[in-house]
PDB file of N, CA and C in Angstrom:
ATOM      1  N   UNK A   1       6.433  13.722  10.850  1.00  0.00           N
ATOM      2  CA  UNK A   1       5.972  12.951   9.702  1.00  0.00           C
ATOM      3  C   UNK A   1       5.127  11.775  10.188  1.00  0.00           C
ATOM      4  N   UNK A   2       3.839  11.159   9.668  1.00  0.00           N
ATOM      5  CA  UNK A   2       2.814  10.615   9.945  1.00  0.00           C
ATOM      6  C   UNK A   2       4.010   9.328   9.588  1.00  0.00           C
ATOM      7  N   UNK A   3       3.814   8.122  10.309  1.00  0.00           N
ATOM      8  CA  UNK A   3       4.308   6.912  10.033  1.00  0.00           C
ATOM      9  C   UNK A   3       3.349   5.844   9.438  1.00  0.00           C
ATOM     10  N   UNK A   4       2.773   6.120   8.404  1.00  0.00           N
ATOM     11  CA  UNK A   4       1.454   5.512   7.893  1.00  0.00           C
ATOM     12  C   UNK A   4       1.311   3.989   8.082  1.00  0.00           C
ATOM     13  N   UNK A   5       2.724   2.978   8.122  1.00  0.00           N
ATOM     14  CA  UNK A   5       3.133   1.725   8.243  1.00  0.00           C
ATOM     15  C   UNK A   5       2.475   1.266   9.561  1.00  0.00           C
ATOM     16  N   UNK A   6       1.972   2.248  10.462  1.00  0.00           N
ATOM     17  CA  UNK A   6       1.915   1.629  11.704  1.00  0.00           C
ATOM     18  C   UNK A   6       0.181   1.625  11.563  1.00  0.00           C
ATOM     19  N   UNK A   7      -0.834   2.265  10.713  1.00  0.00           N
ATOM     20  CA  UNK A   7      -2.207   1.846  10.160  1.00  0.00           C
ATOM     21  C   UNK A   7      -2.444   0.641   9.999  1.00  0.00           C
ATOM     22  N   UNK A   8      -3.981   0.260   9.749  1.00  0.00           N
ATOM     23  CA  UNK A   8      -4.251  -0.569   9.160  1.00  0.00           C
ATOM     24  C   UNK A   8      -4.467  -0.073   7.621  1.00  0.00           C
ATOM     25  N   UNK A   9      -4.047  -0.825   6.758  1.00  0.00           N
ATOM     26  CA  UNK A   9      -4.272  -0.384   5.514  1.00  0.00           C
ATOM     27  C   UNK A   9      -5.460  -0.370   4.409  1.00  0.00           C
ATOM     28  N   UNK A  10      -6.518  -1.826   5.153  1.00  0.00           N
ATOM     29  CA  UNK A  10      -7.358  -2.156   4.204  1.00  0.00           C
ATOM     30  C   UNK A  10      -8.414  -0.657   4.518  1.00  0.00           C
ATOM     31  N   UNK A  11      -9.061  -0.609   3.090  1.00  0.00           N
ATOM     32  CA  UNK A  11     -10.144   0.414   3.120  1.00  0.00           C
ATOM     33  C   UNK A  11      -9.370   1.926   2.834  1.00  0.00           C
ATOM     34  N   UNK A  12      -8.046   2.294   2.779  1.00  0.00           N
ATOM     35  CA  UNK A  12      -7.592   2.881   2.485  1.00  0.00           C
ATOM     36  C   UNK A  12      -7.582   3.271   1.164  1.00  0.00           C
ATOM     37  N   UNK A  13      -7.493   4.707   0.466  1.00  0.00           N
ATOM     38  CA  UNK A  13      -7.332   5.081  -0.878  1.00  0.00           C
ATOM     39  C   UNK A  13      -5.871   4.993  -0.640  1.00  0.00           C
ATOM     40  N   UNK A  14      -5.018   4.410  -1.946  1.00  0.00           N
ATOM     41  CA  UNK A  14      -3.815   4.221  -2.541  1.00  0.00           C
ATOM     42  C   UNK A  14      -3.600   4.356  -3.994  1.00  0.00           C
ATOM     43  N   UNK A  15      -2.320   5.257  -4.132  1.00  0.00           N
ATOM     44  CA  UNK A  15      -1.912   5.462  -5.516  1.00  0.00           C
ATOM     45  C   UNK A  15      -0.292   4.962  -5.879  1.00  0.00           C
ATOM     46  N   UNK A  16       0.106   4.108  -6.675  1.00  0.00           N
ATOM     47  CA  UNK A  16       1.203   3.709  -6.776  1.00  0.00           C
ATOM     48  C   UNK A  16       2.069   4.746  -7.481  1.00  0.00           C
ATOM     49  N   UNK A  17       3.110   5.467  -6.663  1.00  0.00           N
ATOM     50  CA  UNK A  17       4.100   6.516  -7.346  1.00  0.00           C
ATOM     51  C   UNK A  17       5.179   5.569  -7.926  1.00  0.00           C
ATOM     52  N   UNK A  18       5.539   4.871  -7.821  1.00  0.00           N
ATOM     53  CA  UNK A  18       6.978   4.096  -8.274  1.00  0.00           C
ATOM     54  C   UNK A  18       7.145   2.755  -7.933  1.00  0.00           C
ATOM     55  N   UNK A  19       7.545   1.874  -9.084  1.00  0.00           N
ATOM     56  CA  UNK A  19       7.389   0.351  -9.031  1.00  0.00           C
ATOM     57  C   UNK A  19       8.403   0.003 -10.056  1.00  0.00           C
ATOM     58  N   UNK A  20       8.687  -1.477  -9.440  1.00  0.00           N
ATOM     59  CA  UNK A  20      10.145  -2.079 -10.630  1.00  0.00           C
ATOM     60  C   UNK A  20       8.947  -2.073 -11.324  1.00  0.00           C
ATOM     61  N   UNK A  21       8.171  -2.548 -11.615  1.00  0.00           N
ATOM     62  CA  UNK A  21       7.114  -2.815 -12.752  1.00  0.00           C
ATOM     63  C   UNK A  21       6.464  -1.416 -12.831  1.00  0.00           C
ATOM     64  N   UNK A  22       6.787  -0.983 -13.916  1.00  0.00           N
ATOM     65  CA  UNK A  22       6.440   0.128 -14.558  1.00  0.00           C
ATOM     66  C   UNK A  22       4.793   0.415 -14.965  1.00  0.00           C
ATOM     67  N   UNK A  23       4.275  -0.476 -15.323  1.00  0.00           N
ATOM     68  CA  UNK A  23       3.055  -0.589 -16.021  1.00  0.00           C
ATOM     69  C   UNK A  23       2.386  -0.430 -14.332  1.00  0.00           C
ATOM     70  N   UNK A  24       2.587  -0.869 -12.957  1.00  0.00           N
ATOM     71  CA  UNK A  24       1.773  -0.613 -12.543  1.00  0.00           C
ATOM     72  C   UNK A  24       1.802   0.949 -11.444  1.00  0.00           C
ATOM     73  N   UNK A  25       2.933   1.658 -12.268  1.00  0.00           N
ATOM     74  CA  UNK A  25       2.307   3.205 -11.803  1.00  0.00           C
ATOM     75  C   UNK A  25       1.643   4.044 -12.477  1.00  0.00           C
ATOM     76  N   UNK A  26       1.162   4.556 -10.829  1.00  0.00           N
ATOM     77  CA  UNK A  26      -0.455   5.477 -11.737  1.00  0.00           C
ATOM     78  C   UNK A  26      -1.614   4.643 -11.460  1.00  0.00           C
ATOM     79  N   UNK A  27      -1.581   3.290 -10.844  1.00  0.00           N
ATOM     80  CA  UNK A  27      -2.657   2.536 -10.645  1.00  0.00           C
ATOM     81  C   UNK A  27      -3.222   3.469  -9.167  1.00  0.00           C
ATOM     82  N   UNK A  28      -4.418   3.072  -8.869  1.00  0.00           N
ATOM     83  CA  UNK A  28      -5.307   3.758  -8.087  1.00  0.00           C
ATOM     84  C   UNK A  28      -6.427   2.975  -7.470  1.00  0.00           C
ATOM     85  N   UNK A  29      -6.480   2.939  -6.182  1.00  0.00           N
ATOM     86  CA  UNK A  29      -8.047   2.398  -6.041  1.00  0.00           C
ATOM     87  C   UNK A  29      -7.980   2.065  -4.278  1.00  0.00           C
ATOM     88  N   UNK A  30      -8.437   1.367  -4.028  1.00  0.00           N
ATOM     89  CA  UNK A  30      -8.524   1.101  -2.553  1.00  0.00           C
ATOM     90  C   UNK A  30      -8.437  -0.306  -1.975  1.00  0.00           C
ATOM     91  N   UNK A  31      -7.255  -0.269  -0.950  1.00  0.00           N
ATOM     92  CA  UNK A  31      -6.521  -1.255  -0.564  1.00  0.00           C
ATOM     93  C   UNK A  31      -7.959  -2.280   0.033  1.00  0.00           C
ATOM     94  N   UNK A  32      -8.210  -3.501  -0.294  1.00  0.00           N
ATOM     95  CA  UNK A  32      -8.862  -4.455   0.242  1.00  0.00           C
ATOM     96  C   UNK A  32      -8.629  -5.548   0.314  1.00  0.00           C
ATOM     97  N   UNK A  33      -7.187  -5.747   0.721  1.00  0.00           N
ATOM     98  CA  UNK A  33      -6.541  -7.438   1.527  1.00  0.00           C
ATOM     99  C   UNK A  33      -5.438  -6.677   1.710  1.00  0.00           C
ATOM    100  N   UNK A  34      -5.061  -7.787   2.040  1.00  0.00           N
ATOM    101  CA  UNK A  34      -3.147  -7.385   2.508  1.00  0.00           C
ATOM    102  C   UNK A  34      -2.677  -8.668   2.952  1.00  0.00           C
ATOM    103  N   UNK A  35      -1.538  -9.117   2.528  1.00  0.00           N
ATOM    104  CA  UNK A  35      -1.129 -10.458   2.851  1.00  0.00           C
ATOM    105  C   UNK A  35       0.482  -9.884   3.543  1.00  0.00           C
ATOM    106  N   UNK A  36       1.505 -11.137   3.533  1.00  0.00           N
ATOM    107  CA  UNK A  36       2.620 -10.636   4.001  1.00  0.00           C
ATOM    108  C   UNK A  36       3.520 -10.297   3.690  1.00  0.00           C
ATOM    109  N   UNK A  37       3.082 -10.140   1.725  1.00  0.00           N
ATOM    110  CA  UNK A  37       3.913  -9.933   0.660  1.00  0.00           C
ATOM    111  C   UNK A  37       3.285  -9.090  -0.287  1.00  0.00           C
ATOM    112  N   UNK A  38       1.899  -9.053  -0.265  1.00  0.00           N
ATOM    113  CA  UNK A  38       1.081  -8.273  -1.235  1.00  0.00           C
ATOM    114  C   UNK A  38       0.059  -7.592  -0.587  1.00  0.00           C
ATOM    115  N   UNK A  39      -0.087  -6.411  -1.687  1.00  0.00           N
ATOM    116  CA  UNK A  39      -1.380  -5.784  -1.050  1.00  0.00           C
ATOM    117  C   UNK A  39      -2.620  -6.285  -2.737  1.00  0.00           C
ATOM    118  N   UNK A  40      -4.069  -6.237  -2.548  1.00  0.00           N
ATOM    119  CA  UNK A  40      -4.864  -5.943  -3.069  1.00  0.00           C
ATOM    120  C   UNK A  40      -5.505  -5.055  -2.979  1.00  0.00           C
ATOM    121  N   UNK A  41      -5.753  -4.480  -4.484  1.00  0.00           N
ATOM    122  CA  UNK A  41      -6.079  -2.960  -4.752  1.00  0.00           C
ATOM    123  C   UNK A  41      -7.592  -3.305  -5.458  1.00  0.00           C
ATOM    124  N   UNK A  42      -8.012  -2.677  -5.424  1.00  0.00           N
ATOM    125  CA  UNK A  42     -10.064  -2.628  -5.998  1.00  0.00           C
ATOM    126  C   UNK A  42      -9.607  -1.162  -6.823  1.00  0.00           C
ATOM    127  N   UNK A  43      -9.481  -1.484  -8.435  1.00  0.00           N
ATOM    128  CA  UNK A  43      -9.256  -0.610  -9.114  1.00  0.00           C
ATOM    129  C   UNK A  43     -10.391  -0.270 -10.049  1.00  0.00           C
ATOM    130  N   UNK A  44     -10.414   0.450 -10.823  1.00  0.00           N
ATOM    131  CA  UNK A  44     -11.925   0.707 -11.845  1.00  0.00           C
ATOM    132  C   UNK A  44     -11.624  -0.394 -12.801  1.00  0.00           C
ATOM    133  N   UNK A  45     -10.776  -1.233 -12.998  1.00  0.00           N
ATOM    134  CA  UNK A  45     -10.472  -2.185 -13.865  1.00  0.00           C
ATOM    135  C   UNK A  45     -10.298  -3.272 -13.127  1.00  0.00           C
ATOM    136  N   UNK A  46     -11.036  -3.074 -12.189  1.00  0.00           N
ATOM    137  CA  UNK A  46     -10.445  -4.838 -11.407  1.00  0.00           C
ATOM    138  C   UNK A  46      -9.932  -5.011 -10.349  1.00  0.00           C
ATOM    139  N   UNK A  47      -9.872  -6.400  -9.569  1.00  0.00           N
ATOM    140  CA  UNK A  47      -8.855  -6.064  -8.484  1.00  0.00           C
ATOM    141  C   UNK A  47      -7.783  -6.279  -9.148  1.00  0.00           C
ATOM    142  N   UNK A  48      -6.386  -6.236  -8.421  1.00  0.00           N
ATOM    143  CA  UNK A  48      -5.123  -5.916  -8.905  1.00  0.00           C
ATOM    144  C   UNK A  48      -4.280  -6.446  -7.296  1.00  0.00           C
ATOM    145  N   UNK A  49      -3.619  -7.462  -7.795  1.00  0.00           N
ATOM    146  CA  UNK A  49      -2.548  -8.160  -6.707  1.00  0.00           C
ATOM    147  C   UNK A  49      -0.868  -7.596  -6.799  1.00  0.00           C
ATOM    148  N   UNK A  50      -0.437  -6.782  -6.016  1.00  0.00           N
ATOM    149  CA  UNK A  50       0.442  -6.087  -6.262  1.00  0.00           C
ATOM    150  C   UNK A  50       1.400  -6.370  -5.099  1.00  0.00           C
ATOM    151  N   UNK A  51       3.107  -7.070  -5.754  1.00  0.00           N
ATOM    152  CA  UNK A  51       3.891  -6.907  -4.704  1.00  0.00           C
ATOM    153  C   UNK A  51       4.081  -6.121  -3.929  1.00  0.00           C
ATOM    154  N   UNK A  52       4.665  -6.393  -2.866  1.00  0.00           N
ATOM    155  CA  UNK A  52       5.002  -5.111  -1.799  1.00  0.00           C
ATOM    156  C   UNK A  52       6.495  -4.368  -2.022  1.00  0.00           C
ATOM    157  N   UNK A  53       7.272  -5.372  -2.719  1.00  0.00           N
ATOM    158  CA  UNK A  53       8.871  -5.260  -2.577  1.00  0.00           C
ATOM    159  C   UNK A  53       8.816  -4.120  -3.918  1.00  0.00           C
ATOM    160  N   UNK A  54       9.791  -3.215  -3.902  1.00  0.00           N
ATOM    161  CA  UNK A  54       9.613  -2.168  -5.178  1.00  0.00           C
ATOM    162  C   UNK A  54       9.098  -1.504  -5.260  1.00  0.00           C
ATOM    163  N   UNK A  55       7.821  -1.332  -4.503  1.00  0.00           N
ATOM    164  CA  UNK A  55       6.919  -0.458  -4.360  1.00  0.00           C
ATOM    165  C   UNK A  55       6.909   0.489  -3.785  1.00  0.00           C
ATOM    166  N   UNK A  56       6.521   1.704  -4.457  1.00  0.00           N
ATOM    167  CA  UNK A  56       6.402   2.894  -3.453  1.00  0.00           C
ATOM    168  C   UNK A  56       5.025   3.481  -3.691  1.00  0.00           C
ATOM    169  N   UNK A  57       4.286   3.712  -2.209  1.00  0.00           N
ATOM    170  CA  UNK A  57       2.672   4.305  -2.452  1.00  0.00           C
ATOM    171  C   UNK A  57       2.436   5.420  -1.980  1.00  0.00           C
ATOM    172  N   UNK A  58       1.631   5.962  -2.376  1.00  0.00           N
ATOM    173  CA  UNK A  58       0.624   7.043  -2.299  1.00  0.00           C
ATOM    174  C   UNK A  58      -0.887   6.678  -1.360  1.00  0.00           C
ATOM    175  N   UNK A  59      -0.873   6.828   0.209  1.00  0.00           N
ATOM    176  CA  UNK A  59      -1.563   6.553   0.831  1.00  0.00           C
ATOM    177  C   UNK A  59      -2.303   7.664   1.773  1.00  0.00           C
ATOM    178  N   UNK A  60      -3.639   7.570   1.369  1.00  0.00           N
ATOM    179  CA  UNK A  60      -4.464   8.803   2.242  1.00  0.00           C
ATOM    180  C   UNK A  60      -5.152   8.302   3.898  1.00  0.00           C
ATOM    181  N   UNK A  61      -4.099   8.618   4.611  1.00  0.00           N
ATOM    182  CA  UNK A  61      -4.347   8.538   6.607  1.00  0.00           C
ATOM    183  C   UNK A  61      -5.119   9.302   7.001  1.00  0.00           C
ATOM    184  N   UNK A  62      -5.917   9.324   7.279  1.00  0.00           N
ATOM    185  CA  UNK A  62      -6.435  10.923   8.506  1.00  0.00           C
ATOM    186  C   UNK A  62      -6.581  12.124   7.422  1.00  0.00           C
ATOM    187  N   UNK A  63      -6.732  11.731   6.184  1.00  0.00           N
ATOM    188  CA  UNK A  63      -7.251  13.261   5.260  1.00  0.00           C
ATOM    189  C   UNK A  63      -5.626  13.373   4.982  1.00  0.00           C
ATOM    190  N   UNK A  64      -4.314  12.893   5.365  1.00  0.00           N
ATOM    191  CA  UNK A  64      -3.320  13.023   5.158  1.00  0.00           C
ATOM    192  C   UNK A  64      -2.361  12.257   4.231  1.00  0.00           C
ATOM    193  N   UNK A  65      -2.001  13.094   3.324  1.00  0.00           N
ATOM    194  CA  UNK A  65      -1.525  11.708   2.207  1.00  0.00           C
ATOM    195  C   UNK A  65      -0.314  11.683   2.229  1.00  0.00           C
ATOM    196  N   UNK A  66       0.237  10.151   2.600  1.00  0.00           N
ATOM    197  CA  UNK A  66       1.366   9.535   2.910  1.00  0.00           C
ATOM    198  C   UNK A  66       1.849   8.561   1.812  1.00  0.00           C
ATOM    199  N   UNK A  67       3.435   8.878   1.706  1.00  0.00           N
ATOM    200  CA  UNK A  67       4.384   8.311   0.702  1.00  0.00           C
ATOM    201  C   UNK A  67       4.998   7.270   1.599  1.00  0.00           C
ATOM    202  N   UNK A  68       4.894   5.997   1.099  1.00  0.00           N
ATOM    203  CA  UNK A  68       5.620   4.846   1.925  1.00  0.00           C
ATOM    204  C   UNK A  68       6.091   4.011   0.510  1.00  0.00           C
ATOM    205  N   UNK A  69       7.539   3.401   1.020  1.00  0.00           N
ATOM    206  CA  UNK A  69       8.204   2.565   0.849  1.00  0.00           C
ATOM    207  C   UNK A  69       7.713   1.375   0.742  1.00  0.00           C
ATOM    208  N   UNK A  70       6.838   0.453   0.307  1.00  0.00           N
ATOM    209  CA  UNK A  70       6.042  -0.473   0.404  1.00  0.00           C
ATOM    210  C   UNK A  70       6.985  -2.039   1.036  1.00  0.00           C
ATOM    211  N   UNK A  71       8.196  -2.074   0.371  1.00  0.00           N
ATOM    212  CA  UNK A  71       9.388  -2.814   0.985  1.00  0.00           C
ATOM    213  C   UNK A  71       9.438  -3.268   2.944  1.00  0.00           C
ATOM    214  N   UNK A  72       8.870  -1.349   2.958  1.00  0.00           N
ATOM    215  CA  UNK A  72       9.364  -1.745   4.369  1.00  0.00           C
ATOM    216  C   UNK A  72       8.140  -1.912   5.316  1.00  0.00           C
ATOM    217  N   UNK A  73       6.730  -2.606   4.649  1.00  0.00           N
ATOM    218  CA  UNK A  73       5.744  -3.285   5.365  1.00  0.00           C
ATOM    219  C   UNK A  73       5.761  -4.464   4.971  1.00  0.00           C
ATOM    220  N   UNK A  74       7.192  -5.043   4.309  1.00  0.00           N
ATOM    221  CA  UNK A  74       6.993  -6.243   4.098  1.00  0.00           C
ATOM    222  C   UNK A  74       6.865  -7.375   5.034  1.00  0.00           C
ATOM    223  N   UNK A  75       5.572  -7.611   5.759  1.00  0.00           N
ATOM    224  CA  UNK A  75       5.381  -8.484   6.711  1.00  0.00           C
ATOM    225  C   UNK A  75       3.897  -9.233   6.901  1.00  0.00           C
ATOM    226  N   UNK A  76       3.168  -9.126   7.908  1.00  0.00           N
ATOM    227  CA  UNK A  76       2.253  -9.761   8.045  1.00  0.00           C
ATOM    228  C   UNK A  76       1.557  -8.832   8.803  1.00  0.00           C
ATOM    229  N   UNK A  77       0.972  -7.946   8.482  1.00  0.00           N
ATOM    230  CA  UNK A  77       0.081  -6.821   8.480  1.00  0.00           C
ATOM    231  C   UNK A  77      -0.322  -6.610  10.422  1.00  0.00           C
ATOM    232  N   UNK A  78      -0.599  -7.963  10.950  1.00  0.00           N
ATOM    233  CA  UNK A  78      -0.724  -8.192  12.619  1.00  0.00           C
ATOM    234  C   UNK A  78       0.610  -7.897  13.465  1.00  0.00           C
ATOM    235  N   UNK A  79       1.715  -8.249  12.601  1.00  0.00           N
ATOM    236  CA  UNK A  79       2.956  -7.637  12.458  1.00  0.00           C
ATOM    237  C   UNK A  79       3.562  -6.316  13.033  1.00  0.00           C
ATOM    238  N   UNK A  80       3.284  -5.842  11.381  1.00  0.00           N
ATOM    239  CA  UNK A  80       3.375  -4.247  11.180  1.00  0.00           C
ATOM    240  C   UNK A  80       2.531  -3.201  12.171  1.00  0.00           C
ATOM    241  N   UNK A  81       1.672  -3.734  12.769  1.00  0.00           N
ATOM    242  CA  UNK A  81       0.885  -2.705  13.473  1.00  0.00           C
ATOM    243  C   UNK A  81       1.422  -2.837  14.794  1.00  0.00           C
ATOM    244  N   UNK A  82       2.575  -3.219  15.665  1.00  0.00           N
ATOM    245  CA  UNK A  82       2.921  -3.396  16.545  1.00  0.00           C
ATOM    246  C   UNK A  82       4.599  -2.748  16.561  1.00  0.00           C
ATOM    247  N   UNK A  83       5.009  -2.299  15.443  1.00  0.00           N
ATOM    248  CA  UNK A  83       6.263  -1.003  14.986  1.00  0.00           C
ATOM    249  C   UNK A  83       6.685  -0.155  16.356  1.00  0.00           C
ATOM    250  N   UNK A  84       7.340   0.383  16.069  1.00  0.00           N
ATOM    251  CA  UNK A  84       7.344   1.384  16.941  1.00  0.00           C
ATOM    252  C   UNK A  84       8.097   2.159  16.327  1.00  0.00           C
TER     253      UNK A  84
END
């Protein structure tokens, strides 16, 4: 299984499968920031500042589309890319 957490995320296509906040699944668009709590999404409606905690995404790696836990990149992105 691809460990997508260990990417960089910005520039990535992302689709939100499951969120405490309901209204924002089904959102879509492409990751362009990332903080150590949120990601920003570039949606056809806007950007869109979206917690990390609750979240579960829909992320396309390498032509490969990966389901992550968004909870568990909760960090500081310089961080996360150093996982193992």
């Amino acid at each position: 299984m691809m460990k997508a957490y260990r990417y960089e995320l910005i520039g990535k296509q992302v689709k939100i499968t499951k969120a405490a906040n309901e209204s924002l699944v089904g959102l879509t668009g492409t990751i362009v920031d990332e903080t150590k709590h949120t990601l920003v999404i570039d949606t056809a409606h806007g950007r869109k500042t979206v917690i990390k905690k609750g979240v579960t995404l829909s992320v396309m790696v390498d032509g490969q589309e990966c389901v992550m836990d968004a909870s568990m990149i909760d960090m500081a992105p310089e961080e996360r890319v150093k996982l193992k």
